[in-house]
Protein backbone atom coordinates (compact mmCIF):
# COMPACT_ATOMS: atom_id res chain seq x y z
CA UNK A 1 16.54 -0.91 23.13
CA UNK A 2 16.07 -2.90 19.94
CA UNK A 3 14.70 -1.07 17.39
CA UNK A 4 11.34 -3.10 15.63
CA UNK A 5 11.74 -2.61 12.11
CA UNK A 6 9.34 -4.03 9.15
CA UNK A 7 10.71 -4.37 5.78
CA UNK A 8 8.66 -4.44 2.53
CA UNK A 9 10.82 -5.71 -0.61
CA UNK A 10 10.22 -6.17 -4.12
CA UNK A 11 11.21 -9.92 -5.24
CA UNK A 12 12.01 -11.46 -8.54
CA UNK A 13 14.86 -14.02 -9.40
CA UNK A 14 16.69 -10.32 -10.34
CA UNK A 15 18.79 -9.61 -7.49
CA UNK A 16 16.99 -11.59 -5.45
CA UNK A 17 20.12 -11.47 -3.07
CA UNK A 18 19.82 -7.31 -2.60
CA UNK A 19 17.00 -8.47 -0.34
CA UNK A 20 19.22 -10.45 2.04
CA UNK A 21 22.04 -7.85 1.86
CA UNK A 22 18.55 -5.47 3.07
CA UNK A 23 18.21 -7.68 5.79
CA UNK A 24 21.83 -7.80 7.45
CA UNK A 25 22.13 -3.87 6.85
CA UNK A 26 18.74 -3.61 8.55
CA UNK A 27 17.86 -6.77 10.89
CA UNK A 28 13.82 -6.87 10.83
CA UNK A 29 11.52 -8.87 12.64
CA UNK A 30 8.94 -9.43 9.83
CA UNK A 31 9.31 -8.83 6.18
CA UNK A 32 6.76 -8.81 3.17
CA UNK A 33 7.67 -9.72 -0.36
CA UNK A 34 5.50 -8.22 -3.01
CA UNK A 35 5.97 -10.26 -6.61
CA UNK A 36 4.37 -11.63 -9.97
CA UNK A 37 2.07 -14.94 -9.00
CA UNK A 38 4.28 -16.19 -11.36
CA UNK A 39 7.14 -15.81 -9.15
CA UNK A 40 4.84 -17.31 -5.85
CA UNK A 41 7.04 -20.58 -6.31
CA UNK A 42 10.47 -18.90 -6.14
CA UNK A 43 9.48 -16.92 -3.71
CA UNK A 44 8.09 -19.99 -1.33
CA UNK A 45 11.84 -20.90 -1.86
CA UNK A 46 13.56 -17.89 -1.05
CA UNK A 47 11.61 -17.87 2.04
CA UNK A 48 13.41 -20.56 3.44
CA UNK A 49 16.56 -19.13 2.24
CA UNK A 50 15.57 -16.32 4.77
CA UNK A 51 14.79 -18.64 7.66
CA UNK A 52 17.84 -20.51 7.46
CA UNK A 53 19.89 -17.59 8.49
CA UNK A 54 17.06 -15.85 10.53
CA UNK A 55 14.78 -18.40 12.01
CA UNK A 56 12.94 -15.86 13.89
CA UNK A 57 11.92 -13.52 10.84
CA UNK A 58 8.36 -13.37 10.29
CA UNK A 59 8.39 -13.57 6.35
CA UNK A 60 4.61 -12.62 3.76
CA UNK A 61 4.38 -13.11 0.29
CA UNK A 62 2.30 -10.89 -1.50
CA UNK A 63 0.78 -11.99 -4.96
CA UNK A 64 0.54 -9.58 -7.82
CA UNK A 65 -0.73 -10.04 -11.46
CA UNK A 66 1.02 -8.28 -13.93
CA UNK A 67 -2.32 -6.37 -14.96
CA UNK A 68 -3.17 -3.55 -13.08
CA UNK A 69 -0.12 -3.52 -11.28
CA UNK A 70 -0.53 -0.31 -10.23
CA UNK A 71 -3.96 -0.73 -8.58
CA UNK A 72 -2.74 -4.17 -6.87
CA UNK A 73 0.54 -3.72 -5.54
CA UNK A 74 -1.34 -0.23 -3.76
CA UNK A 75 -3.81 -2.43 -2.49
CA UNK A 76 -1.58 -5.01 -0.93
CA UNK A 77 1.11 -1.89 0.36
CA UNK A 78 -1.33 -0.28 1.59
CA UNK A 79 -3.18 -3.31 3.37
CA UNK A 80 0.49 -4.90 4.54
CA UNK A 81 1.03 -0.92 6.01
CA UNK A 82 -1.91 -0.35 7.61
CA UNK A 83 -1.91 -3.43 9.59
CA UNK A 84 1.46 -3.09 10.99
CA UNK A 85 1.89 0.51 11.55
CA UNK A 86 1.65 0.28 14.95
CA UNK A 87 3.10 -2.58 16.13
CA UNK A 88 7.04 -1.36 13.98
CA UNK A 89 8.73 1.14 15.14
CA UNK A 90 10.26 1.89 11.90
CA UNK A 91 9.10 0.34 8.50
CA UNK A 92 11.03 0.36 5.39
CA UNK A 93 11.23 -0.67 1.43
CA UNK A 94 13.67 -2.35 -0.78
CA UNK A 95 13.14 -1.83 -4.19
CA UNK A 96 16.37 -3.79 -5.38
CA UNK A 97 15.01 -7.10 -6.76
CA UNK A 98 12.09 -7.79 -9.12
CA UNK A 99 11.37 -6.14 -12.47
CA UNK A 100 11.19 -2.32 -13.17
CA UNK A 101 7.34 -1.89 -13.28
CA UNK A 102 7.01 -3.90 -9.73
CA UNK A 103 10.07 -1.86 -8.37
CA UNK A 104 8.11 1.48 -9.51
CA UNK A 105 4.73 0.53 -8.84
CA UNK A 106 6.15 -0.12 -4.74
CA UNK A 107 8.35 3.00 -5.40
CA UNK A 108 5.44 5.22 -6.15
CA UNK A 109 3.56 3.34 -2.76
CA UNK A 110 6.39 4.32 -0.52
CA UNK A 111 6.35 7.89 -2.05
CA UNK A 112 2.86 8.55 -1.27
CA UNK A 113 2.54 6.83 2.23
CA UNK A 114 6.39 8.87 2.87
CA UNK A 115 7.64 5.40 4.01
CA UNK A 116 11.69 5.15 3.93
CA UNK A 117 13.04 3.46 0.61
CA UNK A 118 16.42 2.02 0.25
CA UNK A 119 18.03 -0.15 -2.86
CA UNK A 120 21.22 -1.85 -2.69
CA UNK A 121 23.42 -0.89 -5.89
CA UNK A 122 24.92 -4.70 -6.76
CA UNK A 123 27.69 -2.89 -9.37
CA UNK A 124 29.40 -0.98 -6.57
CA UNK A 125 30.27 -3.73 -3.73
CA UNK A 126 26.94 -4.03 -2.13
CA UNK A 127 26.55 -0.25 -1.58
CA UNK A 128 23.62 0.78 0.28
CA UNK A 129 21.28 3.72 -1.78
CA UNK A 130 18.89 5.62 0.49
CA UNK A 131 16.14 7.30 -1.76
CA UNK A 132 14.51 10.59 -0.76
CA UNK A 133 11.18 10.30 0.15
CA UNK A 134 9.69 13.66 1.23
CA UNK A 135 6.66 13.01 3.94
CA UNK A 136 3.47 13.30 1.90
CA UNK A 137 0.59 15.92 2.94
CA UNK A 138 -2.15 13.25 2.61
CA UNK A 139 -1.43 12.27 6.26
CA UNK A 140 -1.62 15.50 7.67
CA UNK A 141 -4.89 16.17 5.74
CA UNK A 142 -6.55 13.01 6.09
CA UNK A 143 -9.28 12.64 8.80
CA UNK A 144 -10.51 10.00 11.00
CA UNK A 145 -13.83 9.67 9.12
CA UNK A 146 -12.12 10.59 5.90
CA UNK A 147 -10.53 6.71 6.67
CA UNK A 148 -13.68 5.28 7.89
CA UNK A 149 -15.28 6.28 4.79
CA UNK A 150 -12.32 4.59 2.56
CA UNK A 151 -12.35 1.27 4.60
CA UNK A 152 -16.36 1.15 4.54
CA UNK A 153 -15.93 1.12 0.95
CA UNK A 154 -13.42 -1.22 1.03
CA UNK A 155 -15.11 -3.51 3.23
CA UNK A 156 -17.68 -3.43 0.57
CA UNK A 157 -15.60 -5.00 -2.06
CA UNK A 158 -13.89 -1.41 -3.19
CA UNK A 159 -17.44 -0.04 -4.90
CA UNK A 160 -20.26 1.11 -3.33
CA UNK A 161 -23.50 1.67 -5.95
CA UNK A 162 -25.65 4.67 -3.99
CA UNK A 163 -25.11 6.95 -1.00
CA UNK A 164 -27.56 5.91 0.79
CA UNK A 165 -25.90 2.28 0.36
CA UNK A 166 -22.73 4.71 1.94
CA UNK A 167 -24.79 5.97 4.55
CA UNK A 168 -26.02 2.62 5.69
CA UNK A 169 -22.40 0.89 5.73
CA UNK A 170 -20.50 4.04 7.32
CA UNK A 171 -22.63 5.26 9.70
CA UNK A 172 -22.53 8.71 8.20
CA UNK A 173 -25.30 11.18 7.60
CA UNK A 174 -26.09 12.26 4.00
CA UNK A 175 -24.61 16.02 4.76
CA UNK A 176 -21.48 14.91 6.48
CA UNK A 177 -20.62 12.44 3.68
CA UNK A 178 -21.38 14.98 0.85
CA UNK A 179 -18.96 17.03 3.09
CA UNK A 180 -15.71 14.33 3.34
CA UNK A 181 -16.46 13.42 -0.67
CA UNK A 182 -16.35 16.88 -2.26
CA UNK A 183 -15.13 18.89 0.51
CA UNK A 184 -15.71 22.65 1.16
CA UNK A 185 -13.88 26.17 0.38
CA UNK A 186 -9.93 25.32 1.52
CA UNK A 187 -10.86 22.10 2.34
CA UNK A 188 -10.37 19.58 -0.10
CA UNK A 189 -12.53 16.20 0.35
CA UNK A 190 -12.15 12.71 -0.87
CA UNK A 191 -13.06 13.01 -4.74
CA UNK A 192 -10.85 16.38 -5.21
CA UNK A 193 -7.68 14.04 -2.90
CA UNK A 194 -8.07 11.15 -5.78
CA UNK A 195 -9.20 8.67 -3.33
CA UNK A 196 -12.24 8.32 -4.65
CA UNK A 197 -13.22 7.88 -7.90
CA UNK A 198 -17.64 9.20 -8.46
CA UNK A 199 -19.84 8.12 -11.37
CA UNK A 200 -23.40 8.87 -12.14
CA UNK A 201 -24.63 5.85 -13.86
CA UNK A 202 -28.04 6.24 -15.45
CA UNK A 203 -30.95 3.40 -15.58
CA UNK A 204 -33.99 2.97 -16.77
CA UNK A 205 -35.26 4.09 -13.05
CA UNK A 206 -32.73 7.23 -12.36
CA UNK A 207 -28.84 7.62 -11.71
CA UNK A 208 -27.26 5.82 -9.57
CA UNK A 209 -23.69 7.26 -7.74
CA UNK A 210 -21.53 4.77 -8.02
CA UNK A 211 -18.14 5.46 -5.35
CA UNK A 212 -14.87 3.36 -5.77
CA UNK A 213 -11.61 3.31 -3.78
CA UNK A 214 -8.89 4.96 -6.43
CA UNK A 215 -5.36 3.12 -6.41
CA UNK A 216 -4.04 5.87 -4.17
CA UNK A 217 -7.22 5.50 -1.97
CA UNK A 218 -6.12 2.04 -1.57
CA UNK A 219 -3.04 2.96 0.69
CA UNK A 220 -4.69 4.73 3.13
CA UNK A 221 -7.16 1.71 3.92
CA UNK A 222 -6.07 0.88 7.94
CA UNK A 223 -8.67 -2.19 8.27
């Protein structure tokens, strides 16, 4: 039985052939380049580099600026993740093209989210590299309404100003969302997890809590 396998590569005009070597070592049935927006025009042609030899490969581009990179390439590996988890048996990164910061920021993706990460090493004939990525606890720890909670704030734009603003958008009681943000005893919620990032913002009225998705939050949003 064919295996379905997803592959998420870094791209830049820098070894911009590692990520076809990727693709004959592993044959995938989609693949998602994350690069520069500067890059969105050589990457529109290497994409039909790709589907000259492999007509059938279902081939994203993913946009990043360089600002932020961190923040934005975990928002877009998290996003391009979460939405085909299930339907791959097997996903997997190349970090072998593209400039150091974008190869580290999707490094330090894979690392969290325990995805497998490969390079191909162009000095020594093409060799294949395997990376270790241990499995990460935040999957074991993570709850089902610990992620509805992350992708009602995302929904929301990535900020949400008040709980009761939280309340109304997740469904959740006051208690139980007190609960998943700042967890109890052993168990260690949302804020504590650096998912979420909490601010008490004063006005002329009160304080406000303002909640907002972290980076690392950002990989764990499914929807």
């Amino acid at each position: 039985m064919l295996t379905k396998i997803f592959q998420i590569a870094t791209f830049g005009t820098l070894c911009a052939d590692n990520i076809l070597t990727g693709l004959k070592i592993y044959p995938s049935q989609k693949l998602a380049l994350i690069c520069y927006d500067h890059d969105n025009t050589n990457a529109k042609r290497f994409v039909k580099v790709i589907r000259s030899i492999d007509e059938n490969i279902e081939v994203i581009v993913c946009l990043t600026p360089r600002q932020n990179i961190i923040e934005n390439v975990f928002g877009h590996f998290g996003r391009v993740v979460g939405s085909e988890i299930n339907r791959f048996q097997r996903i997997l990164v190349n970090v072998s093209s593209g400039d150091k910061f974008l190869s580290y920021a999707v490094l330090s993706a894979a690392y969290i989210k325990g995805i497998e990460t490969f390079m191909i090493n162009s000095n020594s004939s093409n060799s294949l590299v395997v990376i270790p990525i241990p499995k990460f606890y935040y999957d074991r720890i993570i709850t089902k309404t610990n992620l509805r909670i992350l992708n009602s704030i995302a929904r929301a734009g990535g900020e949400v100003y008040g709980l009761d603003r939280l309340q109304q958008i997740s469904g959740l009681m006051k208690p139980l969302l007190s609960y998943h943000m700042n967890g109890r005893d052993s168990t260690k919620g949302l804020i504590d997890l650096g998912l979420v990032w909490v601010e008490n913002k004063r006005y002329k009225n009160g304080t406000i809590v303002i909640v907002r998705l972290t980076a690392t939050g950002k990989l764990f949003v499914t929807k």
